[in-house]
C-alpha atoms as a PDB file:
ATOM      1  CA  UNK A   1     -24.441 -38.663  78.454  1.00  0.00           C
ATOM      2  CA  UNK A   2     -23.191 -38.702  74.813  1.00  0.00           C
ATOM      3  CA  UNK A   3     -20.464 -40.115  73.009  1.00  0.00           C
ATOM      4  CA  UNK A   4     -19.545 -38.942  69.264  1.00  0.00           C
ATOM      5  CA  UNK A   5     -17.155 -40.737  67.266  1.00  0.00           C
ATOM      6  CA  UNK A   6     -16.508 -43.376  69.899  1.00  0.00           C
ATOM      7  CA  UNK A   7     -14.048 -40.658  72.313  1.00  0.00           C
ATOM      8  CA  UNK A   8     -13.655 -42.908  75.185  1.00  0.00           C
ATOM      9  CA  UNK A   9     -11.815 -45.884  73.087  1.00  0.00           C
ATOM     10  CA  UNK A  10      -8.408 -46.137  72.088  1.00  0.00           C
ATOM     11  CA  UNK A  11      -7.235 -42.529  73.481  1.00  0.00           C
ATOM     12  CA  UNK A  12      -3.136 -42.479  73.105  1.00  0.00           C
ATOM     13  CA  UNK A  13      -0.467 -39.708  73.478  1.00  0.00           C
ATOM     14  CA  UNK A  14       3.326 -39.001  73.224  1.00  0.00           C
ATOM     15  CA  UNK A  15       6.145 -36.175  74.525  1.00  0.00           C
ATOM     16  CA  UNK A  16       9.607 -35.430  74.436  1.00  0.00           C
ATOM     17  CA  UNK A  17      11.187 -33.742  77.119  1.00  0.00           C
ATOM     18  CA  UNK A  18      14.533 -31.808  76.666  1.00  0.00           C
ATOM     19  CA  UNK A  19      16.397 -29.875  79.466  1.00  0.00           C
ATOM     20  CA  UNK A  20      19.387 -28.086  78.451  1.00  0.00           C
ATOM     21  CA  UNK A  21      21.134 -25.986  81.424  1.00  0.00           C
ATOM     22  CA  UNK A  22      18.234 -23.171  82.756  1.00  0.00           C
ATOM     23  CA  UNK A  23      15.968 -23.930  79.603  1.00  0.00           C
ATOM     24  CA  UNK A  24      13.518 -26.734  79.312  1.00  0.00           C
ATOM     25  CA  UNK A  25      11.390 -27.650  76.317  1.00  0.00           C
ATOM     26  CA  UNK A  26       8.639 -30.270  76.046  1.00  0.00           C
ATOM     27  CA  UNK A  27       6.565 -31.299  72.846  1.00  0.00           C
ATOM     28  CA  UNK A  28       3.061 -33.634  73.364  1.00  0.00           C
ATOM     29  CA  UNK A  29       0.767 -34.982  71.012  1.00  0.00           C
ATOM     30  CA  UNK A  30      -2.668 -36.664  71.542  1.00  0.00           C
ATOM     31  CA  UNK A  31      -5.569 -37.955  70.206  1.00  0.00           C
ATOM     32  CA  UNK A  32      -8.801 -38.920  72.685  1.00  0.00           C
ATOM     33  CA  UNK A  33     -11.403 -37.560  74.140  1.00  0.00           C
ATOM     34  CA  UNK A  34     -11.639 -33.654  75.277  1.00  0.00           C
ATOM     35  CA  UNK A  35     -11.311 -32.892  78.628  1.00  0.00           C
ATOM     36  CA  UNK A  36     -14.298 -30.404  78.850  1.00  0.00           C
ATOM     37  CA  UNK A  37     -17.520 -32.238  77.845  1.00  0.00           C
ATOM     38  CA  UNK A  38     -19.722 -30.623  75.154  1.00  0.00           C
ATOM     39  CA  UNK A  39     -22.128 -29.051  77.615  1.00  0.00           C
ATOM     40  CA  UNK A  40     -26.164 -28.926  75.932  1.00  0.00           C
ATOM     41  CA  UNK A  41     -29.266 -27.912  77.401  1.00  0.00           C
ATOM     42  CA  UNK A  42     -31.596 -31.167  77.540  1.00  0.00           C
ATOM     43  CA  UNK A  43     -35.652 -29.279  76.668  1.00  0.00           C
ATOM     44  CA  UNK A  44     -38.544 -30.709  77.999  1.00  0.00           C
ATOM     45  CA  UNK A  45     -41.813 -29.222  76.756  1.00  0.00           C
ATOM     46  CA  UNK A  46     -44.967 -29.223  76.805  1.00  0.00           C
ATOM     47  CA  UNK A  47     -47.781 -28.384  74.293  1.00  0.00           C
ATOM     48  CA  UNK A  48     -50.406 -26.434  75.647  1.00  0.00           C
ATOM     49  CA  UNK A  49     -52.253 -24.930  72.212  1.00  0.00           C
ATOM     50  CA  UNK A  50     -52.225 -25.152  68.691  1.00  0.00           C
ATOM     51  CA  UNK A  51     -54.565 -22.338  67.984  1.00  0.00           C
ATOM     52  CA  UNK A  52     -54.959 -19.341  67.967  1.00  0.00           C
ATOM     53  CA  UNK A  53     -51.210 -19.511  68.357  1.00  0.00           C
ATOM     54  CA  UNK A  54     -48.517 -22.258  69.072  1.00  0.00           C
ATOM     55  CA  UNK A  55     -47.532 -22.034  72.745  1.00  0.00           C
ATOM     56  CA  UNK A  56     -45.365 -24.740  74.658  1.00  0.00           C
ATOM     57  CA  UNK A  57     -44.364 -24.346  78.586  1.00  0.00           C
ATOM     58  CA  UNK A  58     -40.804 -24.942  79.222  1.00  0.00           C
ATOM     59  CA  UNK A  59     -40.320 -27.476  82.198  1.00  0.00           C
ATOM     60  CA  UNK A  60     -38.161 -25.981  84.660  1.00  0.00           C
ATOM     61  CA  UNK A  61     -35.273 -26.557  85.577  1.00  0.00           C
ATOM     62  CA  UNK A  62     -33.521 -27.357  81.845  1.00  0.00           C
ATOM     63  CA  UNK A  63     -30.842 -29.850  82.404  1.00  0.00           C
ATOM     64  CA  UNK A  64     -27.460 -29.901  81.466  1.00  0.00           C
ATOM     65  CA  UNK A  65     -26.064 -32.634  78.868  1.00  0.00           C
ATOM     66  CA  UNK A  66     -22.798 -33.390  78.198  1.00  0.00           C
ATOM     67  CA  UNK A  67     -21.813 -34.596  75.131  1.00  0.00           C
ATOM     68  CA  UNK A  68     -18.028 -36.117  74.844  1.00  0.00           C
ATOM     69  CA  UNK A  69     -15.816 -35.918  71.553  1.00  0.00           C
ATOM     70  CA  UNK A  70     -12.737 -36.931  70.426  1.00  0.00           C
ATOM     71  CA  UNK A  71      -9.834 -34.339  69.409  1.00  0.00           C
ATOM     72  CA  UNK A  72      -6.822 -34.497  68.027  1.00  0.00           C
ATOM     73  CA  UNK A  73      -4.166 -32.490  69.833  1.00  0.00           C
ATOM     74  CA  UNK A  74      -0.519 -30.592  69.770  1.00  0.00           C
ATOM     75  CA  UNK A  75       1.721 -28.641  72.229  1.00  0.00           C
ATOM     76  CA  UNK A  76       4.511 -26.615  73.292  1.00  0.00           C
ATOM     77  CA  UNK A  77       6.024 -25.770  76.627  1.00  0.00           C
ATOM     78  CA  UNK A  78       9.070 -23.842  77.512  1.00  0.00           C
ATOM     79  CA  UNK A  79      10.585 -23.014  80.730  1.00  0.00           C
ATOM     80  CA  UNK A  80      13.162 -20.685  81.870  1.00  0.00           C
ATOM     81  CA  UNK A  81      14.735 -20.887  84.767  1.00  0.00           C
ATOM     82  CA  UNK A  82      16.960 -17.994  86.847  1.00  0.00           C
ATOM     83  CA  UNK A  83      18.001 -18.551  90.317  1.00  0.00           C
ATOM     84  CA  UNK A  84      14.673 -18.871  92.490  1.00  0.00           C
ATOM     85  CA  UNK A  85      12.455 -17.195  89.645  1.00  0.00           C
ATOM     86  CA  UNK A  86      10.931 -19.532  86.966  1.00  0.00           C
ATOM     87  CA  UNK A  87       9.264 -18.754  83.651  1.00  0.00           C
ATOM     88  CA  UNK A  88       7.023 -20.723  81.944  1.00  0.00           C
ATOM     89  CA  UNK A  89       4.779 -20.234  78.398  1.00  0.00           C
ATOM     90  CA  UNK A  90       3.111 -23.063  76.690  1.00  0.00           C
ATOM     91  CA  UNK A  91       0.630 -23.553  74.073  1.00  0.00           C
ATOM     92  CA  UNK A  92      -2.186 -25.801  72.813  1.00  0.00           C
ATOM     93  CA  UNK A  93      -3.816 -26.273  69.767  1.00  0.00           C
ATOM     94  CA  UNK A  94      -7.205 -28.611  70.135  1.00  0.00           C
ATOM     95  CA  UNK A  95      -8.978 -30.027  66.617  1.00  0.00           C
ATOM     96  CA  UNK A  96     -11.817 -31.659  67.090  1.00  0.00           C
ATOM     97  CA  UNK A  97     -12.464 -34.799  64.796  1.00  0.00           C
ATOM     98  CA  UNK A  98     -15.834 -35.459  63.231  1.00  0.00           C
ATOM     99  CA  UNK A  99     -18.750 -33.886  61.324  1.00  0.00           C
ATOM    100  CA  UNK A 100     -20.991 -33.196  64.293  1.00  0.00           C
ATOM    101  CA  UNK A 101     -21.998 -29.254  63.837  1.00  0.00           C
ATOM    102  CA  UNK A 102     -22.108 -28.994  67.540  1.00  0.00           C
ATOM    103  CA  UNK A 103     -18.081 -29.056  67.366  1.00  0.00           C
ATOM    104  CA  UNK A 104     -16.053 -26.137  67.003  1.00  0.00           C
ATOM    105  CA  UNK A 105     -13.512 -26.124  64.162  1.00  0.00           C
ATOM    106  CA  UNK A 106     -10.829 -25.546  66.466  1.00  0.00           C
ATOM    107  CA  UNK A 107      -9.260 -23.956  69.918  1.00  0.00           C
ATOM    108  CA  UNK A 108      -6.186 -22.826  71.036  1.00  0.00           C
ATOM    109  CA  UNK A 109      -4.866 -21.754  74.700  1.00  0.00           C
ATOM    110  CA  UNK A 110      -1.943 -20.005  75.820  1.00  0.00           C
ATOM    111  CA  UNK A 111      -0.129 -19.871  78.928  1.00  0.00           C
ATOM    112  CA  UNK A 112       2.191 -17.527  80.301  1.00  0.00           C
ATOM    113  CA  UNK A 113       3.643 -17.750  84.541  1.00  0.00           C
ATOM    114  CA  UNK A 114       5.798 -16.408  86.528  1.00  0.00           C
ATOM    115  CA  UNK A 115       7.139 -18.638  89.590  1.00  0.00           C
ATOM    116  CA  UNK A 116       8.888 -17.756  92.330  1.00  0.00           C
ATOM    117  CA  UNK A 117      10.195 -19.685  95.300  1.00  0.00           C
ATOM    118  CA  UNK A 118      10.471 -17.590  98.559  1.00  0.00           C
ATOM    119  CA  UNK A 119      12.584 -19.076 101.666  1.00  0.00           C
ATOM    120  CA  UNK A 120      12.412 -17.534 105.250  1.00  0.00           C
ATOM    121  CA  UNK A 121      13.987 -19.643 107.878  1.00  0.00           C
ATOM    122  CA  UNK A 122      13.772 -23.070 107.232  1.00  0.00           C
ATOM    123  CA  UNK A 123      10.885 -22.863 105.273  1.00  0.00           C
ATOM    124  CA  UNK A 124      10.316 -21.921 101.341  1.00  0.00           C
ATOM    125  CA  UNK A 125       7.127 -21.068  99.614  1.00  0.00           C
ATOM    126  CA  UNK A 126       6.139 -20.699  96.113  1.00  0.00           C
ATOM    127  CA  UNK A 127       4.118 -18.462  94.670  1.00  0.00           C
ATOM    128  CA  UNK A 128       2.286 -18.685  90.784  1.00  0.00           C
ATOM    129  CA  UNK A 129       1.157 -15.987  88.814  1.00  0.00           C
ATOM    130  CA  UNK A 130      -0.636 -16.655  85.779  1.00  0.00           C
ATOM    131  CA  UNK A 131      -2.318 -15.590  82.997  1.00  0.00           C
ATOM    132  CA  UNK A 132      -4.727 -17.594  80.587  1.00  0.00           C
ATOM    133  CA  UNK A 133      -6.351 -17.016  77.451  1.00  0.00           C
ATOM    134  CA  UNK A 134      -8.451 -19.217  75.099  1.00  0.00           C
ATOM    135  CA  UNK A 135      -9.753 -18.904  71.383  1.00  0.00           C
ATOM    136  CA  UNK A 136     -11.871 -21.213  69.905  1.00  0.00           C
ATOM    137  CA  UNK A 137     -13.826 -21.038  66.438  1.00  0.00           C
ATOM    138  CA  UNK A 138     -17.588 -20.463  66.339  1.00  0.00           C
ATOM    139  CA  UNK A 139     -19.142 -24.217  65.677  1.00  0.00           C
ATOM    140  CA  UNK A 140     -19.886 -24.845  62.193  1.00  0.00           C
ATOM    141  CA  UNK A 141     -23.717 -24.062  62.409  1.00  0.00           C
ATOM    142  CA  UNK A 142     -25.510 -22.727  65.120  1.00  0.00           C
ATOM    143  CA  UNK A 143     -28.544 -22.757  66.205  1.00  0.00           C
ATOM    144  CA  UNK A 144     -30.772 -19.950  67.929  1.00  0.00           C
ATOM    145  CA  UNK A 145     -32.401 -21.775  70.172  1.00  0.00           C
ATOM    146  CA  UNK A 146     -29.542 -24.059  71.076  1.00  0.00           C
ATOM    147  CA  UNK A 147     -26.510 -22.957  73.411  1.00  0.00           C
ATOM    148  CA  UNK A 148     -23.303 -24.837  73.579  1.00  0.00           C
ATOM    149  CA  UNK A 149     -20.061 -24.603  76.048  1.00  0.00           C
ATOM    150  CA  UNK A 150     -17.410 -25.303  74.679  1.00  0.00           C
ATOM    151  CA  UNK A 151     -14.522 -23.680  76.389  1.00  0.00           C
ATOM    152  CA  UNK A 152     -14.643 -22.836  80.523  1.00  0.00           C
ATOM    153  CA  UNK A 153     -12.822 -18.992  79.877  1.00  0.00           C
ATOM    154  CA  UNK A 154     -11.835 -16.490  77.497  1.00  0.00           C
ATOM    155  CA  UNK A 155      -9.132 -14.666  79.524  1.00  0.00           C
ATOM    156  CA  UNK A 156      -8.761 -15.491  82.911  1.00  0.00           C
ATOM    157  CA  UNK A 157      -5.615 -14.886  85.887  1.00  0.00           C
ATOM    158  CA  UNK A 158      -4.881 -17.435  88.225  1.00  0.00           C
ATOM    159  CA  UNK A 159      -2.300 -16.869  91.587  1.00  0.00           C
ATOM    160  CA  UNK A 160      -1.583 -20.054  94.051  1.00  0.00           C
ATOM    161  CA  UNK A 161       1.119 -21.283  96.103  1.00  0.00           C
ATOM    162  CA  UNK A 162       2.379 -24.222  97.691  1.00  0.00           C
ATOM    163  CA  UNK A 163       3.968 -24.049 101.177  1.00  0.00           C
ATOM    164  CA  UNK A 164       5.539 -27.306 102.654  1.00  0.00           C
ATOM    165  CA  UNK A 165       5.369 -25.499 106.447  1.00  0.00           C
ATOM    166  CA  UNK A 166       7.399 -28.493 107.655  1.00  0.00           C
ATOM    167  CA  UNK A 167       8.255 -32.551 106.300  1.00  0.00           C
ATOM    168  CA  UNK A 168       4.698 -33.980 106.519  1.00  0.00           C
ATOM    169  CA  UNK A 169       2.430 -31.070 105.649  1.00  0.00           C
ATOM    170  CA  UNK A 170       2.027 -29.290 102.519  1.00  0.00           C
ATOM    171  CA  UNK A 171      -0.611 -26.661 101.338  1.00  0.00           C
ATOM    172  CA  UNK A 172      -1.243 -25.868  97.812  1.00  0.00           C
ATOM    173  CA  UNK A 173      -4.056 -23.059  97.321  1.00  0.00           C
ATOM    174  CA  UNK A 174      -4.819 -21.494  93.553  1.00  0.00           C
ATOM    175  CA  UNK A 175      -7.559 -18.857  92.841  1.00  0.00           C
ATOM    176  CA  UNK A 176      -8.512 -18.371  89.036  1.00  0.00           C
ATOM    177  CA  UNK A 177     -10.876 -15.502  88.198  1.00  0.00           C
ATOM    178  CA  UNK A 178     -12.010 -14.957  84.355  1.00  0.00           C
ATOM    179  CA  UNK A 179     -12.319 -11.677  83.112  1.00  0.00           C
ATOM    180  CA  UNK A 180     -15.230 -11.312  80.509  1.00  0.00           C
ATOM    181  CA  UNK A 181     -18.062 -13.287  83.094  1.00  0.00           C
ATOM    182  CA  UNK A 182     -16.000 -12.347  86.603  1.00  0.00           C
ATOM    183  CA  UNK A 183     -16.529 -15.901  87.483  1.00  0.00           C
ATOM    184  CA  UNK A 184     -14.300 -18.002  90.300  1.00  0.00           C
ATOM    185  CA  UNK A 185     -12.643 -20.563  90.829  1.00  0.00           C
ATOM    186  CA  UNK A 186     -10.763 -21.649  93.785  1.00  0.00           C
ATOM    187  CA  UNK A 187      -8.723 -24.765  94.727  1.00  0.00           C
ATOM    188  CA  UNK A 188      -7.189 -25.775  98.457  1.00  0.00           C
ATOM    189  CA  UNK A 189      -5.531 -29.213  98.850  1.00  0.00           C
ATOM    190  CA  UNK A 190      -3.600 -30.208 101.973  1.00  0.00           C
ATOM    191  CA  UNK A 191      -1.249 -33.222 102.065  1.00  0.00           C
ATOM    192  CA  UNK A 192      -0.017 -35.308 104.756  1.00  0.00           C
ATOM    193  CA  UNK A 193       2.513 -37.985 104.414  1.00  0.00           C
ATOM    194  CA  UNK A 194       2.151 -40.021 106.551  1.00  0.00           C
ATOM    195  CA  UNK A 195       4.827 -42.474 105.417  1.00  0.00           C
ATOM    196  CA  UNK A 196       7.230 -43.130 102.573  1.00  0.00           C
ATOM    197  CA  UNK A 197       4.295 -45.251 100.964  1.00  0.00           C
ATOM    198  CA  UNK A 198       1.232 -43.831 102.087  1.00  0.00           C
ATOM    199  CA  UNK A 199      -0.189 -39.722 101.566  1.00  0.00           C
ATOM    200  CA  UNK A 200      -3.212 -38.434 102.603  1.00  0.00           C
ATOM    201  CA  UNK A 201      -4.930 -35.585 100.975  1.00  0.00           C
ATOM    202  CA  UNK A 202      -8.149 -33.325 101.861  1.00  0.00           C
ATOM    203  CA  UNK A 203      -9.145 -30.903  98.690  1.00  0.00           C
ATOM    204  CA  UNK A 204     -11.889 -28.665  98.336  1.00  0.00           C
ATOM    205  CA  UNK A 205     -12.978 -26.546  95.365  1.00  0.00           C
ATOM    206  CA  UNK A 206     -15.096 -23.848  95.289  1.00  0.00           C
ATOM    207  CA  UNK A 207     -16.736 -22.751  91.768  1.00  0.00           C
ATOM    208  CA  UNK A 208     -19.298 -19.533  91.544  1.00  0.00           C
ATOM    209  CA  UNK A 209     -20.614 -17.404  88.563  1.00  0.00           C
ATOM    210  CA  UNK A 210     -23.594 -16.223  86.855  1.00  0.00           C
ATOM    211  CA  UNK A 211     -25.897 -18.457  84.673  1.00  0.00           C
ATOM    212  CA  UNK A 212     -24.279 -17.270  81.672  1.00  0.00           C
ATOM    213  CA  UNK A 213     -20.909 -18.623  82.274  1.00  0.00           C
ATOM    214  CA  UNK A 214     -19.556 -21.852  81.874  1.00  0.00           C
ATOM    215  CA  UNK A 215     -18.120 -21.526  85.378  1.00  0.00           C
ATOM    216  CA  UNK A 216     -21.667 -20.620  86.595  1.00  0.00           C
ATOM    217  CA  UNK A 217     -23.183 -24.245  84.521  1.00  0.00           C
ATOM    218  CA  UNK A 218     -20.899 -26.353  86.152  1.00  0.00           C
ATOM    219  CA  UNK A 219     -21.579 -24.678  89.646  1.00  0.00           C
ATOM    220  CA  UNK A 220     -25.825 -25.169  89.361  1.00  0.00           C
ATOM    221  CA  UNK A 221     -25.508 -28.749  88.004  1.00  0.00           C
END
């Protein structure tokens, strides 16, 4: 692994939370290290000829690097809610700090769900629709025989819910699917409590896409 301009030391953050009535507004700041890793491929060749022509074999399979940075970070949230229906937008604005050309100038992401709580019985489930979308700057200079990750999605959908079928058990489920590469992702987590002070909890996630999706990289490695 790699670390540019020290990312893992001296990360720090703030927010302010405000709920007025059915509204509720947050603002965050942070600086630290990303989230997603910088994901490179790590070459390992071979030289087979120097004449006639240059040729080098290509060891198989190319391994996947990740290279962590440090950003500087802002956001917005705001939440409206109505009865058993809830709506929620935020937004993000990422700036990665350094000179490393590797590192994109910048990336936003934008959020925007729809939440509703459903109750039948004694029960109530809640189900999440939303939609995703992320823009981030081409890095500074690339190269052609270098390729670099640097978001998981463009535009993606997710829909989950979370059912508490009765005072111990709870299942959350969430299925994300971006639309430029198709790729999935899936999440199931069931809780137990089994006390006031102790929880148990089984999850399982389930990744899949083609090798040209980020989605797809994390999958094979």
């Amino acid at each position: 692994d790699e670390d540019l301009t020290h990312a893992t030391a001296n990360n720090f953050g703030s927010r302010l939370h405000l709920r007025m009535a059915s509204t509720e507004f947050s603002l965050a700041a942070k600086e630290g290290m990303h989230s997603t890793p910088l994901l490179l491929p790590a070459l390992d060749v071979s030289l087979l000829s120097l004449s006639p022509k240059l040729i080098f074999l290509l060891q198989s399979p190319v391994k996947i690097q990740p290279v962590y940075y440090r950003e500087r970070q802002g956001a917005l949230g705001l939440n409206y809610y109505a009865d058993s229906w809830v709506f929620r937008s935020a937004g993000v604005h990422s700036q990665p700090l350094g000179t490393d050309s590797r590192l994109s100038s910048y990336s936003d992401q934008y959020v925007l769900g729809l939440e509703k709580t459903i109750t039948f019985s004694t029960q109530s489930i809640t189900l999440l629709l939303e939609k995703i979308e992320t823009k981030t700057a081409s890095a500074a200079s690339a190269s052609e025989n270098t390729s670099t990750l640097t978001k998981l999605f463009d535009q993606a959908w997710l829909l989950g819910w979370r059912w508490p079928f009765n005072e111990r058990w709870t299942w959350s489920s969430a299925g994300m699917q971006e639309q430029k590469t198709k790729s999935t992702f899936v999440h199931q987590s069931l809780d137990w409590k089994i006390s006031d002070h102790w929880q148990l909890n089984l999850t399982a996630d389930i990744l899949s896409g083609s090798e040209d999706s980020s989605l797809g990289v994390y999958d094979q490695n």
